[in-house]
Protein backbone atom coordinates (compact mmCIF):
# COMPACT_ATOMS: atom_id res chain seq x y z
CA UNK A 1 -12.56 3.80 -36.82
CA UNK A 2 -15.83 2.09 -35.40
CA UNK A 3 -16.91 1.75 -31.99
CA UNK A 4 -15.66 -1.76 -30.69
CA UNK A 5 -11.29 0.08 -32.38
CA UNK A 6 -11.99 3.09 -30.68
CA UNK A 7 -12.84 1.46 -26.98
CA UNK A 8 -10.21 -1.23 -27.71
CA UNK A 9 -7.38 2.12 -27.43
CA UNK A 10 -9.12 3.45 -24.67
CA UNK A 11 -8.63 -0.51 -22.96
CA UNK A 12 -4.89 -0.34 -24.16
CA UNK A 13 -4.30 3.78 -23.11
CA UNK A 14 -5.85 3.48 -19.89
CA UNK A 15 -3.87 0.29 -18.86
CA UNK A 16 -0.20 1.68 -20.55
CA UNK A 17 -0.35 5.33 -19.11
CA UNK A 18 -1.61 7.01 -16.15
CA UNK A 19 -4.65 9.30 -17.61
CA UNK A 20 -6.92 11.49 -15.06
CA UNK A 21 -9.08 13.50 -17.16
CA UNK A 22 -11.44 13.00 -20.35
CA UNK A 23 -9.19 15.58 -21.97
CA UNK A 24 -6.20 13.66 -21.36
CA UNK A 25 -7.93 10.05 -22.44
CA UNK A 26 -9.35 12.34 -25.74
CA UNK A 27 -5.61 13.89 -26.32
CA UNK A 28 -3.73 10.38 -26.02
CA UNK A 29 -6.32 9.07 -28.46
CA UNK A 30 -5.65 11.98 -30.95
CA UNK A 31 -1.53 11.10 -30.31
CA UNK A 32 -2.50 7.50 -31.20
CA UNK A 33 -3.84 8.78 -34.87
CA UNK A 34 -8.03 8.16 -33.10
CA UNK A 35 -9.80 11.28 -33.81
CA UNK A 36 -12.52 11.62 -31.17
CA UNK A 37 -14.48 14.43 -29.76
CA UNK A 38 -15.15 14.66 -25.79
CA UNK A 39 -18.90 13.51 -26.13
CA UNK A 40 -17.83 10.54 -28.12
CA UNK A 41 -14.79 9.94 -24.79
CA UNK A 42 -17.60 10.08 -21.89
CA UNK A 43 -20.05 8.21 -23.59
CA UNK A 44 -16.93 5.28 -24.21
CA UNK A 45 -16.04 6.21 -20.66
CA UNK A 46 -19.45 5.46 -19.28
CA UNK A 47 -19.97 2.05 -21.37
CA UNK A 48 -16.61 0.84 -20.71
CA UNK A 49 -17.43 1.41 -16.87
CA UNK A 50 -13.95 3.03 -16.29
CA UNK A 51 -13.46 3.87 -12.79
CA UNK A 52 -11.16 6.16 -11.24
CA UNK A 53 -8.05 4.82 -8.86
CA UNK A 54 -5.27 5.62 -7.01
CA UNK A 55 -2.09 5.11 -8.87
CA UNK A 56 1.30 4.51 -6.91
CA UNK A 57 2.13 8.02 -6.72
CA UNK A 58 -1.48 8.70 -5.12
CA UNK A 59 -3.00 10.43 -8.19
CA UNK A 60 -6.49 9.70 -9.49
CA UNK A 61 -6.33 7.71 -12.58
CA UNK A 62 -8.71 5.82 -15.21
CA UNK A 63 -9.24 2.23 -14.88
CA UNK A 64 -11.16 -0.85 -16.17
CA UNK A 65 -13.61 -2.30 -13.81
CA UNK A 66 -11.14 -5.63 -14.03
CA UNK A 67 -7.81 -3.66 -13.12
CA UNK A 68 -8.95 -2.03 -10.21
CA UNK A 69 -9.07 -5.03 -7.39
CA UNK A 70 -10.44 -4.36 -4.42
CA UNK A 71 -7.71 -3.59 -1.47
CA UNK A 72 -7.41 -2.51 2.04
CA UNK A 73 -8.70 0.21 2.89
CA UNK A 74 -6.04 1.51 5.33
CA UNK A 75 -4.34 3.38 3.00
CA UNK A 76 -7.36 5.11 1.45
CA UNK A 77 -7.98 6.46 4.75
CA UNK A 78 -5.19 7.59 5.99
CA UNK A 79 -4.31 9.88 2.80
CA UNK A 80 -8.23 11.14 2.60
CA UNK A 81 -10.20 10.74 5.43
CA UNK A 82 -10.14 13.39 8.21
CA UNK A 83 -13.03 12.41 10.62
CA UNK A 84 -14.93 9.56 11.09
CA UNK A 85 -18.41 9.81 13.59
CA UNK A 86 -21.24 7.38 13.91
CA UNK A 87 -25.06 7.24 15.10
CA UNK A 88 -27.04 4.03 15.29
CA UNK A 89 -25.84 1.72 12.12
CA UNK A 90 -24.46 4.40 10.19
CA UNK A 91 -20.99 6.19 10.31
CA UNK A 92 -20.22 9.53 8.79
CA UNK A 93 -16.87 10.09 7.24
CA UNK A 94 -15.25 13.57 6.11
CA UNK A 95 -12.96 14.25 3.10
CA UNK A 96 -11.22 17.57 1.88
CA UNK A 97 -13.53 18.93 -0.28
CA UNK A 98 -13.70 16.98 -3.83
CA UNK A 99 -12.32 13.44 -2.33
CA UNK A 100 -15.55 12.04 -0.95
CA UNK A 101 -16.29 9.77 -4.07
CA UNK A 102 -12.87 8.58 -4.58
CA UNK A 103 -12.88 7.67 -1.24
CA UNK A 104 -16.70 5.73 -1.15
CA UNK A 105 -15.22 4.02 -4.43
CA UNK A 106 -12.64 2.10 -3.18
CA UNK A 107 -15.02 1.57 0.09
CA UNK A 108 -17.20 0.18 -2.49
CA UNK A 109 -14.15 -1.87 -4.01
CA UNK A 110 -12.81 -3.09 -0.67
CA UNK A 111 -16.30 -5.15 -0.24
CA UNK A 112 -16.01 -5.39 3.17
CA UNK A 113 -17.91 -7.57 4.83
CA UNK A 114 -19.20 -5.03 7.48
CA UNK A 115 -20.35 -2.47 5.47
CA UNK A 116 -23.95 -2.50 3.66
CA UNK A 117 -23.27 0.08 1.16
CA UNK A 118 -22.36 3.82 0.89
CA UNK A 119 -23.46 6.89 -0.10
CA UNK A 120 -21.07 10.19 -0.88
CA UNK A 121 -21.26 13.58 -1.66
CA UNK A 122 -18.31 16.35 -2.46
CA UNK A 123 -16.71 16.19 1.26
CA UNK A 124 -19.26 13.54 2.77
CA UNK A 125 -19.65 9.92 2.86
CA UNK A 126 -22.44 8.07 4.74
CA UNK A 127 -21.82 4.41 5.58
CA UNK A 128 -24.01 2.00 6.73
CA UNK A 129 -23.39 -0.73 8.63
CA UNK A 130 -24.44 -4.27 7.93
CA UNK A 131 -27.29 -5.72 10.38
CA UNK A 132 -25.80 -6.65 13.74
CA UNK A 133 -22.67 -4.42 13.34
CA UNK A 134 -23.14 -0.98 14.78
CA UNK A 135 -22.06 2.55 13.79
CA UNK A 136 -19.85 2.74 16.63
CA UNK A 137 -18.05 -0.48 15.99
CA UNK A 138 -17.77 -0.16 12.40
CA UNK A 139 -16.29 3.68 13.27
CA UNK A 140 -13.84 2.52 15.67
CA UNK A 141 -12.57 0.11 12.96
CA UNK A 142 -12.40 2.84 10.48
CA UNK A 143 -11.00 5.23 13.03
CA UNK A 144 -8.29 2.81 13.61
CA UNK A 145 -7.06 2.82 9.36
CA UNK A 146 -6.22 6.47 10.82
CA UNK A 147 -3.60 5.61 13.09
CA UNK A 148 -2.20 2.42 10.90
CA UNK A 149 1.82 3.10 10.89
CA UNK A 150 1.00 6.54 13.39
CA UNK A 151 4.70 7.22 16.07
């Protein structure tokens, strides 16, 4: 199997079942009769630009670039974010360890027209603010995704 077969599965796998690790993409193409090594997976990963999304049951799953729209990010926020802060044009927002770059992806996803571009770390995101829109209204804004659908 060349190249172009082998990421033409991964297209089909990734869009037909829900698959969260390179071990699961590299064990679905073994089932479908692909024999790949994990090297051969993240380097298809990588050039295929799979990103990693929320499925309906709130698990972190592979996608292509083209499948994953951007979307609101009230949702996002309410299931991940646990603080939001600001100072000057910049707001700071805090994940559970390990959720901070799911989190900045779909920020990056939602292109929202407020928000210049991101930054995250393991339970850290920085976001700054577009000129003319401070950190403290941008945060409030955020803040308010928090209490979306709250009693």
């Amino acid at each position: 199997m060349n190249r172009q077969e082998r990421q033409g599965a991964i297209r089909r796998l990734v869009r037909e079942q829900p698959i969260s690790t390179q071990a699961e993409l590299a064990a679905a193409l073994h089932a479908a009769g692909h024999d790949v090594v994990q090297t051969t997976v993240s380097r298809d990963i990588r050039e295929l630009g799979l990103v990693k999304t929320r499925d309906a049951t709130g698990r972190l799953v592979y996608a292509l670039p083209e499948d994953a729209a951007p979307r609101s990010l009230g949702p996002s926020f309410r299931r991940v974010a646990l603080s939001v802060e600001s100072s000057g044009n910049l707001v700071l927002v805090t994940t559970p360890y390990g959720f901070a770059n799911a989190l900045c992806e779909e920020i990056d996803r939602s292109s929202h027209p407020r928000i210049l571009g991101t930054i995250a770390g393991e339970n850290t995101i920085m976001i700054v603010a577009r000129e003319g829109v401070s950190g403290s209204e941008l945060r409030d804004e955020l803040r308010a995704f928090l209490l979306e659908g709250a009693a």
